[in-house]
C-alpha atoms as a PDB file:
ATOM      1  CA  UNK A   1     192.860  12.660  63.274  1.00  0.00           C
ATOM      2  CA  UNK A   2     189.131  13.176  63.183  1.00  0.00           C
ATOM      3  CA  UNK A   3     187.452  14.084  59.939  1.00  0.00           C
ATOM      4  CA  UNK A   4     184.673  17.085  61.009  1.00  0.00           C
ATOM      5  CA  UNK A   5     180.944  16.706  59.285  1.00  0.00           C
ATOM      6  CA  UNK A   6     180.604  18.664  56.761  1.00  0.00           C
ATOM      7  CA  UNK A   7     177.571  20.084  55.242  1.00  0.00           C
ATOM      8  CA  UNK A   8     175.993  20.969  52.251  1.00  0.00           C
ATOM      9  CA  UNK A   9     172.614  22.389  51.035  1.00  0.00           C
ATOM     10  CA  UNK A  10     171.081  19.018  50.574  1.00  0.00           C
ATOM     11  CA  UNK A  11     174.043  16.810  51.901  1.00  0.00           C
ATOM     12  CA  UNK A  12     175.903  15.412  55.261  1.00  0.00           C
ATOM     13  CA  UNK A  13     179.743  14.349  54.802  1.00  0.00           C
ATOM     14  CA  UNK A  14     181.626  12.571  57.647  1.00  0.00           C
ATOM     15  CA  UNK A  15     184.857  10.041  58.223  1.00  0.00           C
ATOM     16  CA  UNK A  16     183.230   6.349  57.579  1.00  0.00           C
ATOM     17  CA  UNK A  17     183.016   3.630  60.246  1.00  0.00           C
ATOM     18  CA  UNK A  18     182.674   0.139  60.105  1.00  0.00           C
ATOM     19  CA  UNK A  19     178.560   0.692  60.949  1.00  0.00           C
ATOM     20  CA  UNK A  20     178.770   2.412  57.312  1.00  0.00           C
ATOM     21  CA  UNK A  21     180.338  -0.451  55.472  1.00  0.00           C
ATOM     22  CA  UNK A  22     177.467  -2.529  54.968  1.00  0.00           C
ATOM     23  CA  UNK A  23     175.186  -0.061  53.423  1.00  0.00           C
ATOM     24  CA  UNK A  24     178.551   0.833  51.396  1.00  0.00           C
ATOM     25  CA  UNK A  25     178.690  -2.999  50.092  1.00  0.00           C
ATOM     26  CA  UNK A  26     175.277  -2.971  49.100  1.00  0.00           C
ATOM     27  CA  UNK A  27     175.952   0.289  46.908  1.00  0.00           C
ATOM     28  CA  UNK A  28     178.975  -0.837  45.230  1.00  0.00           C
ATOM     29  CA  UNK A  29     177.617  -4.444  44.584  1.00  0.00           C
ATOM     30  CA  UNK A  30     174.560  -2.913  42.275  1.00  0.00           C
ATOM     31  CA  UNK A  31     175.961  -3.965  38.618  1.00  0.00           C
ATOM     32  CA  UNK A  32     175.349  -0.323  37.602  1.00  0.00           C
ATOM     33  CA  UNK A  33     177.531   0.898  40.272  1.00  0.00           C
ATOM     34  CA  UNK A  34     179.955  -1.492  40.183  1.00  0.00           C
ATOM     35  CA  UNK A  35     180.743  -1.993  36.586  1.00  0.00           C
ATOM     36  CA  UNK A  36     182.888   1.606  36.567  1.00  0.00           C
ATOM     37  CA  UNK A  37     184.731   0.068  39.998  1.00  0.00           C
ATOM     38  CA  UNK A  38     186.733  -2.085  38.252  1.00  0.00           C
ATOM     39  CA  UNK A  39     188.829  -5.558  40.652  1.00  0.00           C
ATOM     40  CA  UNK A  40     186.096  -5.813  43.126  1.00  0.00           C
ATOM     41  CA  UNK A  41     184.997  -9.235  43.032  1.00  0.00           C
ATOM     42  CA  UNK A  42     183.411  -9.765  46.333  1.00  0.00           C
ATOM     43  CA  UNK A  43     182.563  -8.529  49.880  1.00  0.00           C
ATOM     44  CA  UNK A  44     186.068  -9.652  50.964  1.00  0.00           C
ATOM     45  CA  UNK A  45     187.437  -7.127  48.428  1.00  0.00           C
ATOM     46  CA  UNK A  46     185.211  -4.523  49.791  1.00  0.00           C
ATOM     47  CA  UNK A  47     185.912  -5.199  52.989  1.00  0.00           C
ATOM     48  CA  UNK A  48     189.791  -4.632  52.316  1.00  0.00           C
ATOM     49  CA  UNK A  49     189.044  -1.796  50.450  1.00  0.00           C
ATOM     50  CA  UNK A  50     186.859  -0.053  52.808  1.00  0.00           C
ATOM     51  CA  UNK A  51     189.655  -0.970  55.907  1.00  0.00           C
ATOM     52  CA  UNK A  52     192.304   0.871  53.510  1.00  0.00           C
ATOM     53  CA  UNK A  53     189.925   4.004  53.292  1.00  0.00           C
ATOM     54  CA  UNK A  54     189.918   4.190  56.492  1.00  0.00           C
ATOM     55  CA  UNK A  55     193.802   3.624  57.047  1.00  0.00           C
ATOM     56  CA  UNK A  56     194.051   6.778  54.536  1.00  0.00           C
ATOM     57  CA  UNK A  57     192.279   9.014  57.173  1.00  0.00           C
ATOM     58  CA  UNK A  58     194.981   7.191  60.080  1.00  0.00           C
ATOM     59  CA  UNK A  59     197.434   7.709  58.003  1.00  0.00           C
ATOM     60  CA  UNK A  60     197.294  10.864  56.301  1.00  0.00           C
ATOM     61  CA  UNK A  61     194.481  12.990  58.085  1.00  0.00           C
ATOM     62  CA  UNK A  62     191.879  12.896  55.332  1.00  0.00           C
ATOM     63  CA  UNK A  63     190.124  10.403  53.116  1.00  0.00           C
ATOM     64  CA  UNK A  64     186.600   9.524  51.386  1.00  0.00           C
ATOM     65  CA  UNK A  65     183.533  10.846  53.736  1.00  0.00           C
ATOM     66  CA  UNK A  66     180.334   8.614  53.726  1.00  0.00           C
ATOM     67  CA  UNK A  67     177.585  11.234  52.022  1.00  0.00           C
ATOM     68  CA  UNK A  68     174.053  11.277  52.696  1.00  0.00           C
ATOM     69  CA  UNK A  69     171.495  13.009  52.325  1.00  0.00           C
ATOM     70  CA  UNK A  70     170.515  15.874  55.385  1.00  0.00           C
ATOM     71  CA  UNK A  71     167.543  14.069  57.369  1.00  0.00           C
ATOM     72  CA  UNK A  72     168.392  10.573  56.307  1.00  0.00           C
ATOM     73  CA  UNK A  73     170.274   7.663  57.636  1.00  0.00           C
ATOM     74  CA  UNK A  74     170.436   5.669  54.617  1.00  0.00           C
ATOM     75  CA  UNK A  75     174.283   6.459  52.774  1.00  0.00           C
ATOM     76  CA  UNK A  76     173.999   7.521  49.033  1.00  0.00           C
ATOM     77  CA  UNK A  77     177.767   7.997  48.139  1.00  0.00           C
ATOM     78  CA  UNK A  78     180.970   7.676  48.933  1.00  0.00           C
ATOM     79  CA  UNK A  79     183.150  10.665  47.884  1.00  0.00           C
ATOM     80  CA  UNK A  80     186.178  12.510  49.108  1.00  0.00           C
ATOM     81  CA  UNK A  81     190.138  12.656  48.677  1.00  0.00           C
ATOM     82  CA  UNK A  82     192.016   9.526  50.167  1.00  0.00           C
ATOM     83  CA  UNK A  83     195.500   8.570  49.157  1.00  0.00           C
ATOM     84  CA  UNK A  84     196.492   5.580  47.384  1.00  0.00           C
ATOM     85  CA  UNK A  85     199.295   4.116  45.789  1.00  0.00           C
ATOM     86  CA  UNK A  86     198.520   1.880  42.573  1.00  0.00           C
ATOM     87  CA  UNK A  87     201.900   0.854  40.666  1.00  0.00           C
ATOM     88  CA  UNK A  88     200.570   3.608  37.854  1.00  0.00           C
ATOM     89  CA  UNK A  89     203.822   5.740  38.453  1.00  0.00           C
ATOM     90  CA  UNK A  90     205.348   8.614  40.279  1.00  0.00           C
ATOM     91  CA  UNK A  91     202.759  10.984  38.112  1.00  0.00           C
ATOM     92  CA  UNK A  92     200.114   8.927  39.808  1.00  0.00           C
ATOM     93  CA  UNK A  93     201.052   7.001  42.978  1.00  0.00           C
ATOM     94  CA  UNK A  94     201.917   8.215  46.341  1.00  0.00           C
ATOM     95  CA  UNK A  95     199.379  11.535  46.144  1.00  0.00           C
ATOM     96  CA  UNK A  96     195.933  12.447  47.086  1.00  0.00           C
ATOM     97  CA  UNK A  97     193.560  10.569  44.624  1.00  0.00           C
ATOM     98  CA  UNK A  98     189.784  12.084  44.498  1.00  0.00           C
ATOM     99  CA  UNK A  99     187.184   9.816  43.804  1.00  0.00           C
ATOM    100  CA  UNK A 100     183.351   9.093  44.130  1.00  0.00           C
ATOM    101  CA  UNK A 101     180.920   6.446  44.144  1.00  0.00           C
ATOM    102  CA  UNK A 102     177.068   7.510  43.887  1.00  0.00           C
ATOM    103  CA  UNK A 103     173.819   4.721  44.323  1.00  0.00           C
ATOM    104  CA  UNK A 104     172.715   3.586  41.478  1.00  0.00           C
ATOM    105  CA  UNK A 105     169.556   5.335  42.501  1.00  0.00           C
ATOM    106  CA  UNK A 106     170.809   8.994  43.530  1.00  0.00           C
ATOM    107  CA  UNK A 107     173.294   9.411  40.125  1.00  0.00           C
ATOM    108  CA  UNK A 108     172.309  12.546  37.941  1.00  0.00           C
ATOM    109  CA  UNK A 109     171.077  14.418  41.078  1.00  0.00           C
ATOM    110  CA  UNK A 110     174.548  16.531  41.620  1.00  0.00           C
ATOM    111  CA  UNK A 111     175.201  14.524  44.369  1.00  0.00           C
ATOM    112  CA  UNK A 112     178.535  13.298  43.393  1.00  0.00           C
ATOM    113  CA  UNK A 113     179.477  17.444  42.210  1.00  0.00           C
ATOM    114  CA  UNK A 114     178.096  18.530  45.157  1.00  0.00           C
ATOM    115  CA  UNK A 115     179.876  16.433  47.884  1.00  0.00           C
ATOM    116  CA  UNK A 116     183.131  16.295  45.885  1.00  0.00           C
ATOM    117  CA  UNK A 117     183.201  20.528  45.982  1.00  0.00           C
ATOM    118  CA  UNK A 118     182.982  20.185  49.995  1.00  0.00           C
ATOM    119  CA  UNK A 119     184.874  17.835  50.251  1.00  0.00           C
ATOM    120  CA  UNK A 120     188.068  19.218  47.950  1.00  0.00           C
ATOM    121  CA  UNK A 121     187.121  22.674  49.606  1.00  0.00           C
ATOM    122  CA  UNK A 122     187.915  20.989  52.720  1.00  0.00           C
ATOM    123  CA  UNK A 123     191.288  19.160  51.715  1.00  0.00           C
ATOM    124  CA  UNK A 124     192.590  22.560  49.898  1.00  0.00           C
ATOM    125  CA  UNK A 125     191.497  24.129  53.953  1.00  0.00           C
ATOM    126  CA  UNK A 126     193.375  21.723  55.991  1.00  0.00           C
ATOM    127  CA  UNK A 127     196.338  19.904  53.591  1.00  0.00           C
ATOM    128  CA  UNK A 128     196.729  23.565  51.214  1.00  0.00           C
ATOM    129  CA  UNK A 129     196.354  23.486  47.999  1.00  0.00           C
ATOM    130  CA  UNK A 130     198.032  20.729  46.119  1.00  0.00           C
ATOM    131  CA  UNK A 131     198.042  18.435  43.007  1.00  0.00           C
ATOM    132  CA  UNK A 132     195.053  15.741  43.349  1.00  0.00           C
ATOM    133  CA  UNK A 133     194.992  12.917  40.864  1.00  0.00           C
ATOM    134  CA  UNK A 134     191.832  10.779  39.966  1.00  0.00           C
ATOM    135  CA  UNK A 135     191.804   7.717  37.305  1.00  0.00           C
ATOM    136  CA  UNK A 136     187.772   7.130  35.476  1.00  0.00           C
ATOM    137  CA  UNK A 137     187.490   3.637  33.261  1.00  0.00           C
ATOM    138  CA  UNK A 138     186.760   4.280  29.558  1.00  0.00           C
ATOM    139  CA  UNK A 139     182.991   4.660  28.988  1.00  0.00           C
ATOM    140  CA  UNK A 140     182.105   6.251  32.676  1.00  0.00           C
ATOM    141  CA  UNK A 141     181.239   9.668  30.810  1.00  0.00           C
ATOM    142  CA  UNK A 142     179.013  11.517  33.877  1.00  0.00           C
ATOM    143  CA  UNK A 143     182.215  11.155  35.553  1.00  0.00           C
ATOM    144  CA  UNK A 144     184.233  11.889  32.973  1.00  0.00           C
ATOM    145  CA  UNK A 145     182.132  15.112  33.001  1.00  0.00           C
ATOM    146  CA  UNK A 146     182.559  15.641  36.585  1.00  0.00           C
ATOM    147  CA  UNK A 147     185.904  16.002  36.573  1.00  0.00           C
ATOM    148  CA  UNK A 148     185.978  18.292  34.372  1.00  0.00           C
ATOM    149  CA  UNK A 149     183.929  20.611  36.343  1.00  0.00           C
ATOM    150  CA  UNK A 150     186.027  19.899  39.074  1.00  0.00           C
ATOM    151  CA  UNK A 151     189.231  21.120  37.116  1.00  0.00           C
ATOM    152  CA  UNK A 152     190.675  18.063  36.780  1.00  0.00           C
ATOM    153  CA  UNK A 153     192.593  17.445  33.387  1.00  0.00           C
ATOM    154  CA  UNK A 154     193.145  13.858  31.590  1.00  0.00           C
ATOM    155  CA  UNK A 155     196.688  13.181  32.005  1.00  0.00           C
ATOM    156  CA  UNK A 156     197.509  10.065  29.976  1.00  0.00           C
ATOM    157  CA  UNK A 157     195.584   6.308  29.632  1.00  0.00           C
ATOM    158  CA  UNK A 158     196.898   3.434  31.964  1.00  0.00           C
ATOM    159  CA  UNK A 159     196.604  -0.010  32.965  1.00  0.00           C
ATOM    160  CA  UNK A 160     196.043  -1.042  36.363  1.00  0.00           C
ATOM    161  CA  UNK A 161     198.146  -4.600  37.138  1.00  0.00           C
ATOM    162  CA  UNK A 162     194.589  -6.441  36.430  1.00  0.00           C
ATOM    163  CA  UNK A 163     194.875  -5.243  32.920  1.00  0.00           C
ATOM    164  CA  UNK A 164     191.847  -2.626  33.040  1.00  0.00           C
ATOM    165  CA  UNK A 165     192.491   0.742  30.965  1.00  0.00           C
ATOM    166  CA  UNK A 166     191.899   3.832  33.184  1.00  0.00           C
ATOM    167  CA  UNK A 167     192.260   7.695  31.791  1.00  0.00           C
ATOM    168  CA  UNK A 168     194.046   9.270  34.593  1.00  0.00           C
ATOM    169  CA  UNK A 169     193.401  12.780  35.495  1.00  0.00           C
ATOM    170  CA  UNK A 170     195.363  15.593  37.690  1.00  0.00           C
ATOM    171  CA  UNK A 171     194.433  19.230  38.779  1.00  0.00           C
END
């Protein structure tokens, strides 16, 4: 299934291919990205990562879009609905799972609000309205924040099998 491109005042969404994963890397490896990413040691753990994204929109018919800004090539975020399973239990695993990952550079611009409203818009359009569960490590509060606008609720704390604390979140 092919993900359409979808737009935004200031924004471009669209299904990510492997031309996108090394600007992708090289947002997730800045420390002030990737210190709220939590696992992701290396480019090999990207790499899987970024292959399982894409299995999500295979698999299921939707997943993260690559975001960036109308006019430019360069990517700026990473944001969308993808599923994922993470041993966090059946309140958690097997279900949609929003997320977003902004450049160090572009965060506190709305980007991450702005793509994530297209792109749940889009998901409640095509898969109907349905619970959507996010997780946000402890001391992330802009995202924190951002889920709240985007009706998510915290749901309990939990601890992902490398032993990180996560606040998950459902709406």
């Amino acid at each position: 299934m092919s993900a359409p491109l979808l737009t935004t005042e200031r924004l471009e969404l669209w299904q990510p291919t492997m031309a996108d994963e090394p600007q992708m890397f090289a947002i997730v490896s800045n420390p002030d990205t990737h210190r709220y990413l939590g696992g992701m040691a290396n480019r090999a753990d990207h790499f899987t990562r970024f292959q399982r994204g894409g299995g999500s929109w295979f698999l299921h018919g939707y997943g993260s879009f690559m975001v960036r800004l109308k006019g430019s090539q360069d990517l700026v975020a990473n944001c969308g609905v993808f599923h994922s399973y993470r041993g966090l239990g059946e309140d958690f695993d097997d279900k949609p799972e929003a997320g977003w990952i902004v450049a160090a550079d572009h965060v506190g611009k709305g980007i991450a609000r702005e793509a994530m409203e297209a792109a749940l818009t889009w998901f409640d359009r095509m898969h109907g309205p349905r619970e959507v569960v996010c997780m946000i490590e402890p001391g992330n509060a802009p995202s924190f924040a951002l889920a709240g606008r985007l009706g998510f609720a915290p749901t309990r704390l939990a601890k992902l099998p490398d032993g990180a604390e996560v606040e998950l979140f459902s709406r």
